[in-house]
PDB file of N, CA and C in Angstrom:
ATOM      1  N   UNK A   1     106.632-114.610 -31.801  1.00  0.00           N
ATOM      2  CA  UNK A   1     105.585-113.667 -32.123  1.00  0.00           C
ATOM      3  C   UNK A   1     105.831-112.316 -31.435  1.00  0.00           C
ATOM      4  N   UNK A   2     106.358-112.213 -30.332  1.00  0.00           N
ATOM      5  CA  UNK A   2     106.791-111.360 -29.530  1.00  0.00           C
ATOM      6  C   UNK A   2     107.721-110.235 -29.995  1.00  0.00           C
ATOM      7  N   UNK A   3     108.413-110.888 -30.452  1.00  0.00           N
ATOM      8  CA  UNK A   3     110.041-110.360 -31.569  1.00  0.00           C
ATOM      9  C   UNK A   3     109.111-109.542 -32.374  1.00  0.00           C
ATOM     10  N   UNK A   4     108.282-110.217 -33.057  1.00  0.00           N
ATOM     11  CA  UNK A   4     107.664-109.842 -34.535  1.00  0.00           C
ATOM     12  C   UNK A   4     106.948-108.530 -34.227  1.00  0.00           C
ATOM     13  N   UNK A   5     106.134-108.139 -32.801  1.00  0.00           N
ATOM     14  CA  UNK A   5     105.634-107.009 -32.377  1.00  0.00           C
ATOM     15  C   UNK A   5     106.900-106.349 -32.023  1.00  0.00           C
ATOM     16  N   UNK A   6     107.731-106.516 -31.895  1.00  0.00           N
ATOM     17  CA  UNK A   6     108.904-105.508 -30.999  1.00  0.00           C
ATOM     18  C   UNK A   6     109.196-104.678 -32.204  1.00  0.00           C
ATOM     19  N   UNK A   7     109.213-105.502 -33.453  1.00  0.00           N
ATOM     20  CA  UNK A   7     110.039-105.061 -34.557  1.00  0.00           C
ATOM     21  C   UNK A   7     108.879-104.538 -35.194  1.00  0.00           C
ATOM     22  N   UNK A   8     108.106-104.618 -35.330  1.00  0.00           N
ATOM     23  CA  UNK A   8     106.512-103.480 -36.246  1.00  0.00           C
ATOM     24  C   UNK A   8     106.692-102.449 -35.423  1.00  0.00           C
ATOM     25  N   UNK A   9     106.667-102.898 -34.041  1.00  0.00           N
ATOM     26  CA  UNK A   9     106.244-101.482 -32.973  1.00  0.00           C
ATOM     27  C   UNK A   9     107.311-100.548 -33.785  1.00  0.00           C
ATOM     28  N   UNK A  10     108.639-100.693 -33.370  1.00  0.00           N
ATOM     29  CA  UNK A  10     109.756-100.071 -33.706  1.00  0.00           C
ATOM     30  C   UNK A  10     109.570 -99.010 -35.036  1.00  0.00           C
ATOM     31  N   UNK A  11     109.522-100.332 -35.850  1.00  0.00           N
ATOM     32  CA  UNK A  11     109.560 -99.733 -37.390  1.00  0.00           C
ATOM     33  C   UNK A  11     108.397 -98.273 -37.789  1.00  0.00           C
ATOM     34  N   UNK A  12     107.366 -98.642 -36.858  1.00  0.00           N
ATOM     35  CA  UNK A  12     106.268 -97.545 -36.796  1.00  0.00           C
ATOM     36  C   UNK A  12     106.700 -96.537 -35.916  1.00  0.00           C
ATOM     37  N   UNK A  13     107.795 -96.650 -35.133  1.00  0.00           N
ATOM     38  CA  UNK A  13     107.878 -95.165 -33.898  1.00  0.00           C
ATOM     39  C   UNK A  13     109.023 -95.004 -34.948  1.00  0.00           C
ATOM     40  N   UNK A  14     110.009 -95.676 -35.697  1.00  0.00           N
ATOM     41  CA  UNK A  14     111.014 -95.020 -36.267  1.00  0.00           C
ATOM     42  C   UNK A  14     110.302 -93.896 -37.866  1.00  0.00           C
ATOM     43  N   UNK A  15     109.022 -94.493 -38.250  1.00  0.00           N
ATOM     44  CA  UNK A  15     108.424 -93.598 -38.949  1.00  0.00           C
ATOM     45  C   UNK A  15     107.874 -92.583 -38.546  1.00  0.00           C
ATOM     46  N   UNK A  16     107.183 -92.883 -37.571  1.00  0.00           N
ATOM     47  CA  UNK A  16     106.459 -91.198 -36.953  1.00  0.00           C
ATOM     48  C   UNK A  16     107.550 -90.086 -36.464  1.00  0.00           C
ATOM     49  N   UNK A  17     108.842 -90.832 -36.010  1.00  0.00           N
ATOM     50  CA  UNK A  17     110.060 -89.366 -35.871  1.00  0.00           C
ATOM     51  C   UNK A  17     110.151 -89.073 -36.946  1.00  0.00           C
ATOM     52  N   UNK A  18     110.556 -89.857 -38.112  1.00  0.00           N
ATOM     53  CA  UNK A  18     110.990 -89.554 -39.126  1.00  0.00           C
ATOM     54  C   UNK A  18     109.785 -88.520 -39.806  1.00  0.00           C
ATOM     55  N   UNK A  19     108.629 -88.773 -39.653  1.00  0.00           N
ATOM     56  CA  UNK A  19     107.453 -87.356 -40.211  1.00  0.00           C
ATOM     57  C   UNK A  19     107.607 -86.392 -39.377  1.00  0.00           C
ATOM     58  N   UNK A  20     107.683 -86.550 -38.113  1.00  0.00           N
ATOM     59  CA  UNK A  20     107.564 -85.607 -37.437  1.00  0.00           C
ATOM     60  C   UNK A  20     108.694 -84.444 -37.260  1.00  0.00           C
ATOM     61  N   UNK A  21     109.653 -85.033 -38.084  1.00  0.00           N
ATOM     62  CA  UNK A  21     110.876 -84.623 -38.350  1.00  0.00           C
ATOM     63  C   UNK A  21     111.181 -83.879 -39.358  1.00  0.00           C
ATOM     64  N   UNK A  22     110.880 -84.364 -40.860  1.00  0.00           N
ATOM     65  CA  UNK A  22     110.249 -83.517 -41.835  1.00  0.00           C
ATOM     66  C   UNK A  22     109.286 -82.722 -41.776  1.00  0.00           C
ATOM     67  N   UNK A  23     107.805 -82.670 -40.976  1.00  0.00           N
ATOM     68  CA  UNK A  23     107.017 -81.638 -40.667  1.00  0.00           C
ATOM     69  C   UNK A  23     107.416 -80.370 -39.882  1.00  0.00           C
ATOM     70  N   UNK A  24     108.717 -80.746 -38.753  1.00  0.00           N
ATOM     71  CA  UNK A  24     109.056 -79.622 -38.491  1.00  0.00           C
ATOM     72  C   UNK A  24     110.134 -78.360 -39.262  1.00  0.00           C
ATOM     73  N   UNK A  25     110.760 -79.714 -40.384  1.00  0.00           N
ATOM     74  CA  UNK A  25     111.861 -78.644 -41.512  1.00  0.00           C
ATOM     75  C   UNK A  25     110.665 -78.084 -42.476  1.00  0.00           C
ATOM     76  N   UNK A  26     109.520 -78.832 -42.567  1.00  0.00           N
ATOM     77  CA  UNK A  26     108.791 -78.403 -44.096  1.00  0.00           C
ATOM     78  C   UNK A  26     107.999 -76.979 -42.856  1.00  0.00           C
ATOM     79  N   UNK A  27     108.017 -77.034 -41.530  1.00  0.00           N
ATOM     80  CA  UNK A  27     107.455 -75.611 -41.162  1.00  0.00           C
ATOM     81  C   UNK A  27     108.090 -74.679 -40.700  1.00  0.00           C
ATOM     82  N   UNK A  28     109.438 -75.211 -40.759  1.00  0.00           N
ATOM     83  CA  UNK A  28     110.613 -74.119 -40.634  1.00  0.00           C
ATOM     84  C   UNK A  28     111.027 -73.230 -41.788  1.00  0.00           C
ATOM     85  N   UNK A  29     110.992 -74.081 -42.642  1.00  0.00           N
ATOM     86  CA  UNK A  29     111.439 -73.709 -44.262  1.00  0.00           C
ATOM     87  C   UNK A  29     110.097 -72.316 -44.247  1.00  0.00           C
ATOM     88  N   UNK A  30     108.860 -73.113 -44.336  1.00  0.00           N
ATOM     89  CA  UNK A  30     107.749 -71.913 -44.447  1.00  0.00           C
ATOM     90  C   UNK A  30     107.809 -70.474 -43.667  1.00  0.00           C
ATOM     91  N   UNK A  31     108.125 -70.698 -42.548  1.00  0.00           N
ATOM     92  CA  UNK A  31     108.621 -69.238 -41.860  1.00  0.00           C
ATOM     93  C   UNK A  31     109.732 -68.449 -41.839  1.00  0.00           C
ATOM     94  N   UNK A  32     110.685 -69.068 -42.598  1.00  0.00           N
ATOM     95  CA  UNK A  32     111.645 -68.772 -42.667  1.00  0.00           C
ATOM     96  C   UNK A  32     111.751 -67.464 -44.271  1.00  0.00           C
ATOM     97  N   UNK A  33     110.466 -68.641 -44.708  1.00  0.00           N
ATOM     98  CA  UNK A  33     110.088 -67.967 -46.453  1.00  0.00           C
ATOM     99  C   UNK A  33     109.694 -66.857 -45.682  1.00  0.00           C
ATOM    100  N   UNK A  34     108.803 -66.615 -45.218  1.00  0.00           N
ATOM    101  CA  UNK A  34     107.921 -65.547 -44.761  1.00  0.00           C
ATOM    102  C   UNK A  34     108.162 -64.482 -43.983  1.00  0.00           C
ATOM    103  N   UNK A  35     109.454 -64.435 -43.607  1.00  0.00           N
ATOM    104  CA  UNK A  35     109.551 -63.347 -42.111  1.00  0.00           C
ATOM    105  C   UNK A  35     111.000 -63.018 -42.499  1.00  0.00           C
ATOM    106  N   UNK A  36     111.834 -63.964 -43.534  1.00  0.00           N
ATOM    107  CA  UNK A  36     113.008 -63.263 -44.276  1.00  0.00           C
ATOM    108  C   UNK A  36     112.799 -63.130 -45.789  1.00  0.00           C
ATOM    109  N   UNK A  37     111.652 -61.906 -45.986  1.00  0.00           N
ATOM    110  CA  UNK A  37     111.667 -61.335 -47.150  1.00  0.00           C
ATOM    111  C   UNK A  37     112.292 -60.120 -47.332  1.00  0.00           C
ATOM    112  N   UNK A  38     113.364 -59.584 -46.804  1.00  0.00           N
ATOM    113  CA  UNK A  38     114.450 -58.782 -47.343  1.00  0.00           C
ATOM    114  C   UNK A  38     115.656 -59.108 -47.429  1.00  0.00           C
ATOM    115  N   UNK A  39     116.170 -59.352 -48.706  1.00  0.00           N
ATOM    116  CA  UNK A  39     117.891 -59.539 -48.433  1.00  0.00           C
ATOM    117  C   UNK A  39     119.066 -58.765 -48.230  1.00  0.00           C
ATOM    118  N   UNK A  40     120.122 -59.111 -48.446  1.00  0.00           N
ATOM    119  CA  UNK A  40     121.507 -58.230 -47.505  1.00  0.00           C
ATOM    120  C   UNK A  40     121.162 -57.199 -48.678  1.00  0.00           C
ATOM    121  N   UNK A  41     120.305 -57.144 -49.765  1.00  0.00           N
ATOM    122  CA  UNK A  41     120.578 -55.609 -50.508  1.00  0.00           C
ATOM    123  C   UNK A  41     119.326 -54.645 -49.443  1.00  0.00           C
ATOM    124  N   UNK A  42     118.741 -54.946 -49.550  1.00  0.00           N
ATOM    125  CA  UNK A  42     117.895 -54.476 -48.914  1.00  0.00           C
ATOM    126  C   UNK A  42     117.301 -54.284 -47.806  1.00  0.00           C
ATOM    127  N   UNK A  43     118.157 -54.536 -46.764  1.00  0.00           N
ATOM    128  CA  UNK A  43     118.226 -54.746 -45.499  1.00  0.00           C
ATOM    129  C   UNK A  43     118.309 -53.186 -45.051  1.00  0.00           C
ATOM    130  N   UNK A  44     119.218 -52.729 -45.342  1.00  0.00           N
ATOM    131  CA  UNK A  44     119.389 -51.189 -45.228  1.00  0.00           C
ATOM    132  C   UNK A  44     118.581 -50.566 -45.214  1.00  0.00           C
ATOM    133  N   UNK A  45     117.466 -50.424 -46.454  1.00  0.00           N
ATOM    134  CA  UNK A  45     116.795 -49.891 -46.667  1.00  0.00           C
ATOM    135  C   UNK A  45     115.722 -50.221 -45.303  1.00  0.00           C
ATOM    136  N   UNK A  46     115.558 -51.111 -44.700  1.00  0.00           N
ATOM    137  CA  UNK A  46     114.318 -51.161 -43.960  1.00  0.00           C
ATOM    138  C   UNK A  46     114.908 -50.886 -42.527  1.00  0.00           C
ATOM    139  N   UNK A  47     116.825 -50.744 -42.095  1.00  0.00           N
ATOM    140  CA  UNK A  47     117.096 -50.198 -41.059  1.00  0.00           C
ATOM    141  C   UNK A  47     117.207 -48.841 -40.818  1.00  0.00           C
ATOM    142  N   UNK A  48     117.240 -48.111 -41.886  1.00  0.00           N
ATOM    143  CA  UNK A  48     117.426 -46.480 -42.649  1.00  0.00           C
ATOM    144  C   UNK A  48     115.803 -46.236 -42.364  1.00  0.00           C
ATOM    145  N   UNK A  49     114.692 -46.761 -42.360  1.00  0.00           N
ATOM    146  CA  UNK A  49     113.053 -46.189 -42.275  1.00  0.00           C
ATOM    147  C   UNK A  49     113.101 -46.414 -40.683  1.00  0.00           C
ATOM    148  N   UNK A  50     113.589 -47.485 -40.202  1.00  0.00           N
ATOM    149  CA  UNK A  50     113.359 -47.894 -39.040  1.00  0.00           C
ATOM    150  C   UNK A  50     113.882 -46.698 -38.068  1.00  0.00           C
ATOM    151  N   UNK A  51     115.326 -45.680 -38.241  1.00  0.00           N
ATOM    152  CA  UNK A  51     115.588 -44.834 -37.935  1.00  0.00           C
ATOM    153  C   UNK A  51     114.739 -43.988 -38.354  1.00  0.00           C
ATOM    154  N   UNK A  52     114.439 -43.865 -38.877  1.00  0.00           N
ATOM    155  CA  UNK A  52     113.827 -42.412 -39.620  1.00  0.00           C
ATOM    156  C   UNK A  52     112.394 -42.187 -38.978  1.00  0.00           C
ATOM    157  N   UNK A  53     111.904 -43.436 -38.711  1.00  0.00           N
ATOM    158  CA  UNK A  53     110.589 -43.078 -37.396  1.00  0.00           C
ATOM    159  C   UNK A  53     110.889 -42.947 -36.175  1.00  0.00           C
ATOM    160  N   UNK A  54     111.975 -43.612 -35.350  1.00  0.00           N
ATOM    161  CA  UNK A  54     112.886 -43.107 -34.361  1.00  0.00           C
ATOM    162  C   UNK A  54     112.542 -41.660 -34.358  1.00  0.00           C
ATOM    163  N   UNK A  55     113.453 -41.253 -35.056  1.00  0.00           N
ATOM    164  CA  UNK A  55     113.817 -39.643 -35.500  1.00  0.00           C
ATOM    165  C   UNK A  55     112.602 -38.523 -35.395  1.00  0.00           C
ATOM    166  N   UNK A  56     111.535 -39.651 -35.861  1.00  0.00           N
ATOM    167  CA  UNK A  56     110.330 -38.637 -35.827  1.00  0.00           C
ATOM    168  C   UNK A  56     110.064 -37.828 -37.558  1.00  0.00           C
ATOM    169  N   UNK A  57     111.448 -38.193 -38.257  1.00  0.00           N
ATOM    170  CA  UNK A  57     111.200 -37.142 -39.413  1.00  0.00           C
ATOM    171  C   UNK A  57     109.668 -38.508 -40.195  1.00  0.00           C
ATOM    172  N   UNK A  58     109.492 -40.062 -39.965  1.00  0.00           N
ATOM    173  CA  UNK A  58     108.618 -40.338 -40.340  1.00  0.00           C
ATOM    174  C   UNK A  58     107.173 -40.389 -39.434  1.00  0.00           C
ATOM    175  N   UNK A  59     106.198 -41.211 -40.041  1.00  0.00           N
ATOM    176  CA  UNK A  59     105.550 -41.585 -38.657  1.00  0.00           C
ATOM    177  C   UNK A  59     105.028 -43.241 -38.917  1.00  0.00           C
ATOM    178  N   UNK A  60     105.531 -43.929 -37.865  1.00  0.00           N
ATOM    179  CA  UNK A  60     104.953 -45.448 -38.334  1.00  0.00           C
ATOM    180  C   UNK A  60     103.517 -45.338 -38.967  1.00  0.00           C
ATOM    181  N   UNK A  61     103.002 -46.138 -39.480  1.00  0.00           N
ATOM    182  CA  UNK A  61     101.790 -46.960 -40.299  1.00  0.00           C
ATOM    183  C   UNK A  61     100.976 -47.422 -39.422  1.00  0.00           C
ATOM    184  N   UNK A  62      99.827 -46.786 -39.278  1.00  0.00           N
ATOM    185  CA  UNK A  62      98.803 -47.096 -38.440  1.00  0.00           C
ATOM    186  C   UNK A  62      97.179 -47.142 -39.466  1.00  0.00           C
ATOM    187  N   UNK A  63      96.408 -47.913 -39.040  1.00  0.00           N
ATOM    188  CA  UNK A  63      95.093 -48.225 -39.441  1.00  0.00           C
ATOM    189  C   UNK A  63      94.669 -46.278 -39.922  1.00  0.00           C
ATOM    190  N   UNK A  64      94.504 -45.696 -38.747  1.00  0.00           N
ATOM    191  CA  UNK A  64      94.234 -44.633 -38.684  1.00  0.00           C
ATOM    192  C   UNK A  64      94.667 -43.286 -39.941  1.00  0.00           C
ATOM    193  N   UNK A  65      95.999 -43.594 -40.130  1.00  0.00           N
ATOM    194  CA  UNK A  65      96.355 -42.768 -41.181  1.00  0.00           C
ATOM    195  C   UNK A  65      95.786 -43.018 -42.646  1.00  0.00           C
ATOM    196  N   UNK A  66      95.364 -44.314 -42.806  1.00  0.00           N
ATOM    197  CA  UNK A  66      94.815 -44.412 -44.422  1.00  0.00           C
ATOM    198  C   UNK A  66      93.206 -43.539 -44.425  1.00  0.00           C
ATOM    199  N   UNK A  67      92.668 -42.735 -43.324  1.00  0.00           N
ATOM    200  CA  UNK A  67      91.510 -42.269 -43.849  1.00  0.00           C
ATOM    201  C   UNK A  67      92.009 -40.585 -44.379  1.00  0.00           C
TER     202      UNK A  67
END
């Protein structure tokens, strides 16, 4: 009977890695969607603005400027 708990216990900790394992790719995948929305075409384009407020010729985006 002993055996028989060793081997449920098991089979249940080998499932909870196994979710807990997929929950961390299914929330990697999600941020990964989210925070790499520019690709190698367009990458430029957002290091070229990024200078360009440097520079001063822009001015970053603040709450304040939309009135």
């Amino acid at each position: 009977m002993d055996r028989i708990t060793e081997i449920v216990g098991l089979f249940f900790a080998a499932v909870m890695v196994t979710a807990v394992g997929f929950e961390i790719s299914r929330r990697r995948k999600k941020l990964h969607e989210i925070y790499d929305v520019l690709d190698s075409e367009t990458k430029h384009i957002a290091i070229e603005l990024e200078q360009m407020v440097e520079d001063g010729t822009l001015k970053p985006f603040t709450e304040d400027s939309l009135a």
